[in-house]
N, C-alpha and C. Protein backbone atom coordinates (compact mmCIF):
# COMPACT_ATOMS: atom_id res chain seq x y z
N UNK A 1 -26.74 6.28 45.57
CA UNK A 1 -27.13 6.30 46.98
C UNK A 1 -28.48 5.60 47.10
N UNK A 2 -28.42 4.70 47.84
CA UNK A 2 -29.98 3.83 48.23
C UNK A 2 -30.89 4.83 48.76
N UNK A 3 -32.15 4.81 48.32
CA UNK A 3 -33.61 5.45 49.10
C UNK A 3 -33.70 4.56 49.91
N UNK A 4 -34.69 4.93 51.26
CA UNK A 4 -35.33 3.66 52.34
C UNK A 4 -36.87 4.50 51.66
N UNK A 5 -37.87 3.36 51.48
CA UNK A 5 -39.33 3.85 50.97
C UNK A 5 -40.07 4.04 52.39
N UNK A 6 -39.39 3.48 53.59
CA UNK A 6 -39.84 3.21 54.65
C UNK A 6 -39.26 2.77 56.02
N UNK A 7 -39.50 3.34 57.26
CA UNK A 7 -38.51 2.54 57.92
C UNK A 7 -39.29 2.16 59.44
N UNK A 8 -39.06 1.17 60.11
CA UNK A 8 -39.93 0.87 61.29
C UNK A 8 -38.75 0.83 62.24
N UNK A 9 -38.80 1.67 63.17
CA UNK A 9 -37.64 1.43 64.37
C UNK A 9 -38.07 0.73 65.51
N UNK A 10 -38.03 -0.61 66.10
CA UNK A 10 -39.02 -0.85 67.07
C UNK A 10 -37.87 -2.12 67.78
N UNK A 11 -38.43 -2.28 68.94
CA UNK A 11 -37.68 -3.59 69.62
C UNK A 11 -38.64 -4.87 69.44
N UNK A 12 -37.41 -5.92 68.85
CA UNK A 12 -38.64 -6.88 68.48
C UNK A 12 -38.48 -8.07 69.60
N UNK A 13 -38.94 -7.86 70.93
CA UNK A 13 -38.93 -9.14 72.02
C UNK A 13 -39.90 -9.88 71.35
N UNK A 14 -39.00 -11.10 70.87
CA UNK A 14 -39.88 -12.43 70.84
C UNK A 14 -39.86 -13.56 72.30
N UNK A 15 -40.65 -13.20 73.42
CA UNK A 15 -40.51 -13.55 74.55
C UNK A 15 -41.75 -13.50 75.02
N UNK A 16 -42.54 -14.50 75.50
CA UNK A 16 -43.64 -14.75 75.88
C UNK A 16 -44.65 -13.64 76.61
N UNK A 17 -43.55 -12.97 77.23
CA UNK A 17 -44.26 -11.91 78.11
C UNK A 17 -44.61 -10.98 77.00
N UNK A 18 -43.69 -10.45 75.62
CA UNK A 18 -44.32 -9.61 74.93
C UNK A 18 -45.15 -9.96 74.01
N UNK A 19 -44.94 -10.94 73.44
CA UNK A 19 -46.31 -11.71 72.37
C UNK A 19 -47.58 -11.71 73.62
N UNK A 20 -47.66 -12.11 74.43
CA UNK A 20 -48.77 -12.78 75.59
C UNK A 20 -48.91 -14.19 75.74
N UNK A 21 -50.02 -14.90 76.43
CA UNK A 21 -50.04 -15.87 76.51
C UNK A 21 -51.59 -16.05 76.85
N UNK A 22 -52.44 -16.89 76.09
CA UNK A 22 -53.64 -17.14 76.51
C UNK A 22 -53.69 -17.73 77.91
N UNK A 23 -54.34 -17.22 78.85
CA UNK A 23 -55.06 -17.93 80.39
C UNK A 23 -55.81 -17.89 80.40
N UNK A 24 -56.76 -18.53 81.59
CA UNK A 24 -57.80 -18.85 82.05
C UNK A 24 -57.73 -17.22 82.87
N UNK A 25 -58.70 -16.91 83.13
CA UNK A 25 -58.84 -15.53 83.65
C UNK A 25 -59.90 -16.63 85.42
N UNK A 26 -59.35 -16.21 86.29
CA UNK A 26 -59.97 -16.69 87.90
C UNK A 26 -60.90 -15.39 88.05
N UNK A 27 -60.84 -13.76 88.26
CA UNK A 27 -61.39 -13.29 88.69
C UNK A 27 -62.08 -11.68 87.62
N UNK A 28 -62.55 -11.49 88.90
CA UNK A 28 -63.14 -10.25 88.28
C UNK A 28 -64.54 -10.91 86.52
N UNK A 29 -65.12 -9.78 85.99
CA UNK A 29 -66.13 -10.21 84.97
C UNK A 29 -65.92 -10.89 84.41
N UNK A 30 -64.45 -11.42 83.57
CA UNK A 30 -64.05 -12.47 82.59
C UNK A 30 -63.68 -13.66 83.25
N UNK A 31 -63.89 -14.20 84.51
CA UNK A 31 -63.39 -15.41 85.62
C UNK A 31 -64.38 -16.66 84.47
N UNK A 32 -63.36 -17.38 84.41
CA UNK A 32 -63.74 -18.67 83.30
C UNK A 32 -63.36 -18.37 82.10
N UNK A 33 -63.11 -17.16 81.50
CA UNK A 33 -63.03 -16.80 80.19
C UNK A 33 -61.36 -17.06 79.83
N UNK A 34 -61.47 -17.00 78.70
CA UNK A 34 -59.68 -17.40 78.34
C UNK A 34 -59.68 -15.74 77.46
N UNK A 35 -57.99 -15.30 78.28
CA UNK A 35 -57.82 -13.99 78.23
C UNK A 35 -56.81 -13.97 77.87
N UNK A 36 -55.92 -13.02 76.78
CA UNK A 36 -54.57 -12.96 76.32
C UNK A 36 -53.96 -11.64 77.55
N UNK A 37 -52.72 -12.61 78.27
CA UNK A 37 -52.20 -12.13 79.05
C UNK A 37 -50.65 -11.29 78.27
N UNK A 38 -50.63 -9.97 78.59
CA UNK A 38 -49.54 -9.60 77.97
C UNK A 38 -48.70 -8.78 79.18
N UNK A 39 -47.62 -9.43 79.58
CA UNK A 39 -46.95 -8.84 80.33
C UNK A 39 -45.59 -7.56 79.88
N UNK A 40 -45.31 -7.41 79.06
CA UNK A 40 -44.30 -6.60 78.64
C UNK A 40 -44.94 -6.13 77.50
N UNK A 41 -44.51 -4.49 77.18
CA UNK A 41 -45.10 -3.94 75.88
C UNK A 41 -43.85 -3.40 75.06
N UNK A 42 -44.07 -3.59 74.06
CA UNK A 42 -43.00 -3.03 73.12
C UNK A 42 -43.62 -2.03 71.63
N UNK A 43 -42.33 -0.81 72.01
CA UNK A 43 -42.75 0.46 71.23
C UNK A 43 -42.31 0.55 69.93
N UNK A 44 -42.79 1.22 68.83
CA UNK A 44 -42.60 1.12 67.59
C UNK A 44 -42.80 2.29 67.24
N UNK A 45 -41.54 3.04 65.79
CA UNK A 45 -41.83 4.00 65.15
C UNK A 45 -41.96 3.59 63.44
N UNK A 46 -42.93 4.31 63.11
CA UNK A 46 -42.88 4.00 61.92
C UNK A 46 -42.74 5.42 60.79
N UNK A 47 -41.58 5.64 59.99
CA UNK A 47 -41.27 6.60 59.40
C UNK A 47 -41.65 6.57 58.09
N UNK A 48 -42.12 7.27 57.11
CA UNK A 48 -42.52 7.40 55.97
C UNK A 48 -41.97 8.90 54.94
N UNK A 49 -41.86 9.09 54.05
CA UNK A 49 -41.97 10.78 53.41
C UNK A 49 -43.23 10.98 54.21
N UNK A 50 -44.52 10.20 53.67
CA UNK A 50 -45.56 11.06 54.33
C UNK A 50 -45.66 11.13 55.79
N UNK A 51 -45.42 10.65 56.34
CA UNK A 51 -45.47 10.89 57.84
C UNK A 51 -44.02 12.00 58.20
N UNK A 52 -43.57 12.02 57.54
CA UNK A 52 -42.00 13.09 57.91
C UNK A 52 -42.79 14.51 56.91
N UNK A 53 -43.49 14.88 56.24
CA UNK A 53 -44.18 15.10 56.02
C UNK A 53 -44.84 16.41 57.31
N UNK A 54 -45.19 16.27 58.02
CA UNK A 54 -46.05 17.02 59.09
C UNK A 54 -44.74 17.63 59.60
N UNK A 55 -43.72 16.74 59.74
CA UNK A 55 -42.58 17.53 60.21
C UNK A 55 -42.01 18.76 59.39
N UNK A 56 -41.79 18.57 58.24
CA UNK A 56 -41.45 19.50 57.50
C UNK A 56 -42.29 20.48 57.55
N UNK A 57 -43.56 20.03 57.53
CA UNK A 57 -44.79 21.15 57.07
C UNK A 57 -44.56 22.46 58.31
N UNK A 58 -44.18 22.34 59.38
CA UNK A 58 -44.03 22.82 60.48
C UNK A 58 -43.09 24.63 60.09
N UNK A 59 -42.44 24.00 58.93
CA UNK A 59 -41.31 25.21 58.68
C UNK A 59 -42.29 25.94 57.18
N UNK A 60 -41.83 27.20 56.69
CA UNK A 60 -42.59 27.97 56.38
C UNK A 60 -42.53 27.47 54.71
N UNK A 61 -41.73 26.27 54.40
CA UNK A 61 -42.03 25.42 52.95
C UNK A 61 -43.59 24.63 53.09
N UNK A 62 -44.03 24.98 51.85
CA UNK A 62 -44.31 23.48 51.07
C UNK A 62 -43.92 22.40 50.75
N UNK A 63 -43.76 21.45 51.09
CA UNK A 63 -43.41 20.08 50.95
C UNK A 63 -44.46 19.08 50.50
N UNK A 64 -44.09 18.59 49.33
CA UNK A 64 -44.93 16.62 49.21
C UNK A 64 -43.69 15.92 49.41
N UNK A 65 -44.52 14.91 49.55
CA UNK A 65 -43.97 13.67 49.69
C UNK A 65 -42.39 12.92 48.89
N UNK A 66 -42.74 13.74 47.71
CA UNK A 66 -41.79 13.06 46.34
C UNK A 66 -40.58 14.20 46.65
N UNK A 67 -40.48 15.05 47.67
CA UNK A 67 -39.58 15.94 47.92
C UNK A 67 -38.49 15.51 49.42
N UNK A 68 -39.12 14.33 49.88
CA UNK A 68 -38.40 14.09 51.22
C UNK A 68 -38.07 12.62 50.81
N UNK A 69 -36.82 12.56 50.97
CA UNK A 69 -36.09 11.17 50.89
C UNK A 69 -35.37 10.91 52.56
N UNK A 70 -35.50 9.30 52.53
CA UNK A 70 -35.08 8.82 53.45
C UNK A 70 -33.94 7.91 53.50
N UNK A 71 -32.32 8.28 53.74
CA UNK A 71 -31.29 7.55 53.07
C UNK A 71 -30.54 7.64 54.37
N UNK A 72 -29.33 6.12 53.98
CA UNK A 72 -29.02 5.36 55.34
C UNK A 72 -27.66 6.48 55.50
N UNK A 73 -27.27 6.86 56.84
CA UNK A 73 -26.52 7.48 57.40
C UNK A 73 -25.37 6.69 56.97
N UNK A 74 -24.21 7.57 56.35
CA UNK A 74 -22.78 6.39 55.66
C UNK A 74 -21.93 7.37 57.18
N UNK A 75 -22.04 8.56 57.38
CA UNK A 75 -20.79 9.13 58.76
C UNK A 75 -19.81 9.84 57.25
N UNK A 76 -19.84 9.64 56.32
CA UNK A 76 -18.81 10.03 55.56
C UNK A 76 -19.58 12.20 55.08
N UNK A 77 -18.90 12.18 53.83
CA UNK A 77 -19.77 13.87 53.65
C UNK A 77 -20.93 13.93 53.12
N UNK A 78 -21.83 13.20 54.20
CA UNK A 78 -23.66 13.25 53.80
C UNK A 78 -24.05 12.70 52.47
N UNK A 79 -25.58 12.46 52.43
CA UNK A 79 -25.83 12.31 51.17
C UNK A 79 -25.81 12.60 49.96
N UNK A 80 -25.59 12.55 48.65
CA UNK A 80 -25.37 12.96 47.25
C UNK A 80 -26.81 13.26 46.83
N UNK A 81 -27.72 14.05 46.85
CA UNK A 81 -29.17 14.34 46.39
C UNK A 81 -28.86 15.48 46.29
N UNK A 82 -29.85 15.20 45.33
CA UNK A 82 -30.28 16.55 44.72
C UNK A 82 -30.51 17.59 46.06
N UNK A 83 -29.81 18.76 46.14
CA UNK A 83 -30.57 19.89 47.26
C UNK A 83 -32.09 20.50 47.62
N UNK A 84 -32.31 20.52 46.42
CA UNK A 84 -34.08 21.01 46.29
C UNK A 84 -34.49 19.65 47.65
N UNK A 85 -34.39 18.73 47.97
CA UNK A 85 -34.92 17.92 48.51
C UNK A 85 -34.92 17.55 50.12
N UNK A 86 -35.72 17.32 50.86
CA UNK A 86 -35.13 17.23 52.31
C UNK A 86 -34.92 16.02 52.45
N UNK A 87 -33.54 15.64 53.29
CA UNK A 87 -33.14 14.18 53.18
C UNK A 87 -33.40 14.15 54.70
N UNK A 88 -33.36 12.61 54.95
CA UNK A 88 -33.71 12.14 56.25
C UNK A 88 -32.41 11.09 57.03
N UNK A 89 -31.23 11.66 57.13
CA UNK A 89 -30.59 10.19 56.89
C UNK A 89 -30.88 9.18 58.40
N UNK A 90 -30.77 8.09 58.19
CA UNK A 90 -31.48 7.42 59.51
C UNK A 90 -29.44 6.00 59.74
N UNK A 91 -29.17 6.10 60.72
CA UNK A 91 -28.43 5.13 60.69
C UNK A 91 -28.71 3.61 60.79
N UNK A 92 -28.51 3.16 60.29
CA UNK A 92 -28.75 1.56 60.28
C UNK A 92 -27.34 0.39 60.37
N UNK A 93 -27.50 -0.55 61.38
CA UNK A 93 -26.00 -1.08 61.38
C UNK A 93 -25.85 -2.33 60.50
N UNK A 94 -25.59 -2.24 58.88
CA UNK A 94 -25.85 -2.75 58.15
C UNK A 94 -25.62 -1.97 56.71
N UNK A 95 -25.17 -2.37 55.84
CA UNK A 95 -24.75 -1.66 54.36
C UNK A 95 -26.41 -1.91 53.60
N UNK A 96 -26.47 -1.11 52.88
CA UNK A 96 -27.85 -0.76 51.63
C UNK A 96 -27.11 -1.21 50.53
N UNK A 97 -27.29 -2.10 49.63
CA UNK A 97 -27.68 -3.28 49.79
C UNK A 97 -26.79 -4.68 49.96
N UNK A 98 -27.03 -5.00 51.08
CA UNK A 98 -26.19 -5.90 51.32
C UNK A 98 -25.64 -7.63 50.46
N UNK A 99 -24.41 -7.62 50.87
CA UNK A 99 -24.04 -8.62 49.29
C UNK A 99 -24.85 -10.10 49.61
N UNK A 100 -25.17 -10.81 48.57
CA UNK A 100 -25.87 -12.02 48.33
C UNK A 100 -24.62 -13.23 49.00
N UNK A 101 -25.69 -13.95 49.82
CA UNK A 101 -24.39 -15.49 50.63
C UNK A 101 -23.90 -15.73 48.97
N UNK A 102 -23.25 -16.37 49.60
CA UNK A 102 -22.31 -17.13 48.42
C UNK A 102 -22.73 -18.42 48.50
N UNK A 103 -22.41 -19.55 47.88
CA UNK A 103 -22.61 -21.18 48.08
C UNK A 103 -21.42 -21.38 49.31
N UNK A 104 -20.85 -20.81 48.82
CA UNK A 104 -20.05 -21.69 50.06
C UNK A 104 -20.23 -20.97 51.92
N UNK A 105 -20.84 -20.02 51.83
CA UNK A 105 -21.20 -19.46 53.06
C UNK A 105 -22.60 -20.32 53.91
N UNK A 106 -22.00 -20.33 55.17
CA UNK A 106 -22.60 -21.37 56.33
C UNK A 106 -23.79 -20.50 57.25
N UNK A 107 -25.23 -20.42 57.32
CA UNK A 107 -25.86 -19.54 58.01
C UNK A 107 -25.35 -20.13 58.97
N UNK A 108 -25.75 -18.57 60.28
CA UNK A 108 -25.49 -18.89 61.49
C UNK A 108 -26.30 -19.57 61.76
N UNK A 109 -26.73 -20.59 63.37
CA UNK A 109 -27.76 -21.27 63.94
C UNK A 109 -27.15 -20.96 65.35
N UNK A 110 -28.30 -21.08 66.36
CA UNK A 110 -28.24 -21.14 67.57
C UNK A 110 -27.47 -22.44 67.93
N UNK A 111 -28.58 -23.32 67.58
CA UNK A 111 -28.40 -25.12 67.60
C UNK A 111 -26.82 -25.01 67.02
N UNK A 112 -26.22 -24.17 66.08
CA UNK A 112 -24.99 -25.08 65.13
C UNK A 112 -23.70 -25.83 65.87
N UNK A 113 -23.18 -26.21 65.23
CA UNK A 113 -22.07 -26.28 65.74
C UNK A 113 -21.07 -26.07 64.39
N UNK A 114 -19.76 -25.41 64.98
CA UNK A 114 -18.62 -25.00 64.36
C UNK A 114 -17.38 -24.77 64.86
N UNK A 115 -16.38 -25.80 64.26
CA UNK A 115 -15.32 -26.47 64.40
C UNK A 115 -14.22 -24.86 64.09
N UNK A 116 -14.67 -24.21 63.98
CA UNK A 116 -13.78 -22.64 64.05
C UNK A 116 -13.61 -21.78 64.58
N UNK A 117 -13.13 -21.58 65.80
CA UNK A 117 -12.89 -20.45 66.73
C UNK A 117 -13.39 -19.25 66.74
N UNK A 118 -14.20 -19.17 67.44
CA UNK A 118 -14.81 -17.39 67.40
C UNK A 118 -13.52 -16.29 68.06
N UNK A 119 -13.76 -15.23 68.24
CA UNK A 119 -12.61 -14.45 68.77
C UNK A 119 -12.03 -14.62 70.44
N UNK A 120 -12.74 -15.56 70.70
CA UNK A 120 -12.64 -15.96 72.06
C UNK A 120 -11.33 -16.79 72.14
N UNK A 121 -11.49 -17.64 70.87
CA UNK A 121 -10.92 -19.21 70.90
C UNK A 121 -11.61 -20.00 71.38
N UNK A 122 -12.82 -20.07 71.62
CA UNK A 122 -14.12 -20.92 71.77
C UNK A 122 -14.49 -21.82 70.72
N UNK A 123 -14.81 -22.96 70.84
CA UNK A 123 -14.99 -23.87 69.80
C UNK A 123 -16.37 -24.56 69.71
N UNK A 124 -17.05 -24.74 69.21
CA UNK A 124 -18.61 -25.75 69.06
C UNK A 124 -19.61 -24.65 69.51
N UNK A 125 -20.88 -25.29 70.44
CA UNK A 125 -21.97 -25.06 70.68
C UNK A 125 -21.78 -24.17 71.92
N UNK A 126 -22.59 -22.83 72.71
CA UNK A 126 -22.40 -22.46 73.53
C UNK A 126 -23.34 -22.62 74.35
């Protein structure tokens, strides 16, 4: 069974409004100054043993760190660990560890084009 050492749950907008955008600032104390404008914010969790950690501590155990594992949700009959241990399972849409391209496998591209029908029956560039 795969450990996760770590896991960050967050939405990643790569879209101008959430990175920002340097402007010229017109008013108020910074008017002339160049100001990073950020219009959209995006939230992030970040999970650890030690940060899951405070959670446990809450119940009337002792817990470290080397006692809380964090393993990917399979839906089948839970994780195989040891019991002494508190598991965390987190779902992820994606297999632990996932298999290596092959040579003959084609990355996807936005730009690509491909002469093979998606489930549509759609053909080339969209």
């Amino acid at each position: 069974e795969p450990l996760i050492e770590w896991i960050l749950i967050t939405s990643h907008n790569l879209s101008k409004a959430a990175w920002g955008e340097i402007q010229n600032c017109s008013t108020g104390r910074s008017a002339g100054n160049k100001v990073l404008f950020i219009r959209h914010w995006e939230l992030g969790v970040f999970f650890s043993p030690a940060t899951l950690r405070n959670y446990f501590d809450r119940s009337d155990e002792d817990v470290d760190d080397g006692h809380i594992c964090i393993v990917p949700y399979t839906g089948k009959n839970g994780p195989k660990l040891n019991n002494s241990r508190h598991v965390v399972e987190v779902p992820l849409p994606f297999d632990l560890h996932p298999c290596p391209y092959s040579d003959s496998d084609t990355p996807w591209s936005v730009d690509g084009e491909n002469s093979t029908p998606d489930s549509f029956g759609r053909i080339g560039c969209y």
